[in-house]
Protein backbone atom coordinates (compact mmCIF):
# COMPACT_ATOMS: atom_id res chain seq x y z
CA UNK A 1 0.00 0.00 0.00
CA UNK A 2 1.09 3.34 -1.08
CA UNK A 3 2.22 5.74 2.08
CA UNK A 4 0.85 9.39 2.18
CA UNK A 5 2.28 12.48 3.69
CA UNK A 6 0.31 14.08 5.89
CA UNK A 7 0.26 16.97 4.03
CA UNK A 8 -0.70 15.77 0.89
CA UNK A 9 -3.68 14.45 3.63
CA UNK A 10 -4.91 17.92 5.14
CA UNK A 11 -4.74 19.09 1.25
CA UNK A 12 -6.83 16.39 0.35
CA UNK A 13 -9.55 16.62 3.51
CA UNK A 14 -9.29 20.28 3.37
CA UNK A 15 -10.71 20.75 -0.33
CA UNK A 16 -13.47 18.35 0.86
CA UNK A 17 -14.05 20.46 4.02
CA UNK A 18 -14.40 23.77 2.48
CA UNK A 19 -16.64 22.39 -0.01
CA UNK A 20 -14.99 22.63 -3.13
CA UNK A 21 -16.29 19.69 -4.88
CA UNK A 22 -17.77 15.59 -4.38
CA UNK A 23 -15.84 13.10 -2.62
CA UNK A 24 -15.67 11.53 -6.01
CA UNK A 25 -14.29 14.63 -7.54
CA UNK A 26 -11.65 15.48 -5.17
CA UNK A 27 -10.70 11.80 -4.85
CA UNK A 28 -10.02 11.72 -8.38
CA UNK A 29 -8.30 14.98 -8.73
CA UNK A 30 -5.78 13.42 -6.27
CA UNK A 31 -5.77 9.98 -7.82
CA UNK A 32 -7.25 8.43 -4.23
CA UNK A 33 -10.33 5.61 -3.76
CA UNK A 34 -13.58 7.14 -2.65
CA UNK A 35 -13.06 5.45 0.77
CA UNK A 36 -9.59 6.29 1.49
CA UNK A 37 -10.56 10.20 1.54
CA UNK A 38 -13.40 9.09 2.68
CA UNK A 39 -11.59 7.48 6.18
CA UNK A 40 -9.27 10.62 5.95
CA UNK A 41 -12.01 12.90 6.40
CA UNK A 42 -14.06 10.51 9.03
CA UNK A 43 -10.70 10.27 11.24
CA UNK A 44 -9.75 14.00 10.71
CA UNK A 45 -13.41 15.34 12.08
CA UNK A 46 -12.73 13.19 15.11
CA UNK A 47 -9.33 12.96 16.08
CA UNK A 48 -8.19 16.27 14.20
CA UNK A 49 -4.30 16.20 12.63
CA UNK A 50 -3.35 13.49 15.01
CA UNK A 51 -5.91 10.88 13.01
CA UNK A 52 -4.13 11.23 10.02
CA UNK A 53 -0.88 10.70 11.06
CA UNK A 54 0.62 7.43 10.78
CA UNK A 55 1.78 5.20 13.52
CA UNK A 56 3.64 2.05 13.82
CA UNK A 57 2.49 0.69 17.30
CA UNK A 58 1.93 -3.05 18.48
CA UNK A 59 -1.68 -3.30 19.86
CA UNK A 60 -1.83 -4.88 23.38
CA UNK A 61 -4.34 -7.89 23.46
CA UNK A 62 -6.37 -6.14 25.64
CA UNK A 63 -6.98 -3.33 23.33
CA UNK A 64 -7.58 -5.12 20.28
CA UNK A 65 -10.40 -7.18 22.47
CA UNK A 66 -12.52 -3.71 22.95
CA UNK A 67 -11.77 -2.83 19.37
CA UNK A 68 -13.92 -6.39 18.64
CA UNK A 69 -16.73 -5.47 21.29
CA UNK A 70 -16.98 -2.04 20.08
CA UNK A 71 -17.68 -3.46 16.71
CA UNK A 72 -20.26 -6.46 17.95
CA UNK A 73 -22.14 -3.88 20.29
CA UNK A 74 -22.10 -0.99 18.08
CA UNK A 75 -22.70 -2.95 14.67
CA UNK A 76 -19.54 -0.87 13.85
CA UNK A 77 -17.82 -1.44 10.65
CA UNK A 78 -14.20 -1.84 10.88
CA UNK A 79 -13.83 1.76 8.67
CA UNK A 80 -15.85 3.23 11.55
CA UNK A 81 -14.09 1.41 14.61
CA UNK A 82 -10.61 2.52 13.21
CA UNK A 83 -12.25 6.17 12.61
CA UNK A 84 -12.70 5.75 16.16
CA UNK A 85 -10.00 4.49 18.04
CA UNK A 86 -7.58 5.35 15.65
């Protein structure tokens, strides 16, 4: 999979934010799926700059175990429990 700077991200979720165009159209003027902008946007509205930066962590057992519950009570998809925790 293709890394992103997080610039090129804010330049990509800002456009959307301001209202500029479609997710379709902006996704395509940056040569991006639908979804991926789509997940930028989701985890920049509730985590701010820090969801769109990239990290390289080892999830403790623990925490991927309320990941799973979140998605089995919540009927959360796994797009929306990463938009979520992250």
């Amino acid at each position: 999979m293709k890394k992103y700077h997080l610039e090129f991200k804010l330049q990509a979720v800002n456009t959307y934010l301001e209202g500029a165009d479609s997710i379709r159209k902006i996704a395509k003027k940056y040569k991006i799926s639908k979804s991926m902008l789509h997940r930028w946007i989701v985890r920049y509205q509730i985590h701010g700059v820090a969801g769109l930066q990239e990290s390289y962590t080892n999830y403790s057992v623990e925490f991927k175990m309320d990941v799973l519950n979140y998605m089995r009570e919540m009927g959360a998809s796994i797009e929306e429990a990463t938009a979520v925790f992250n």
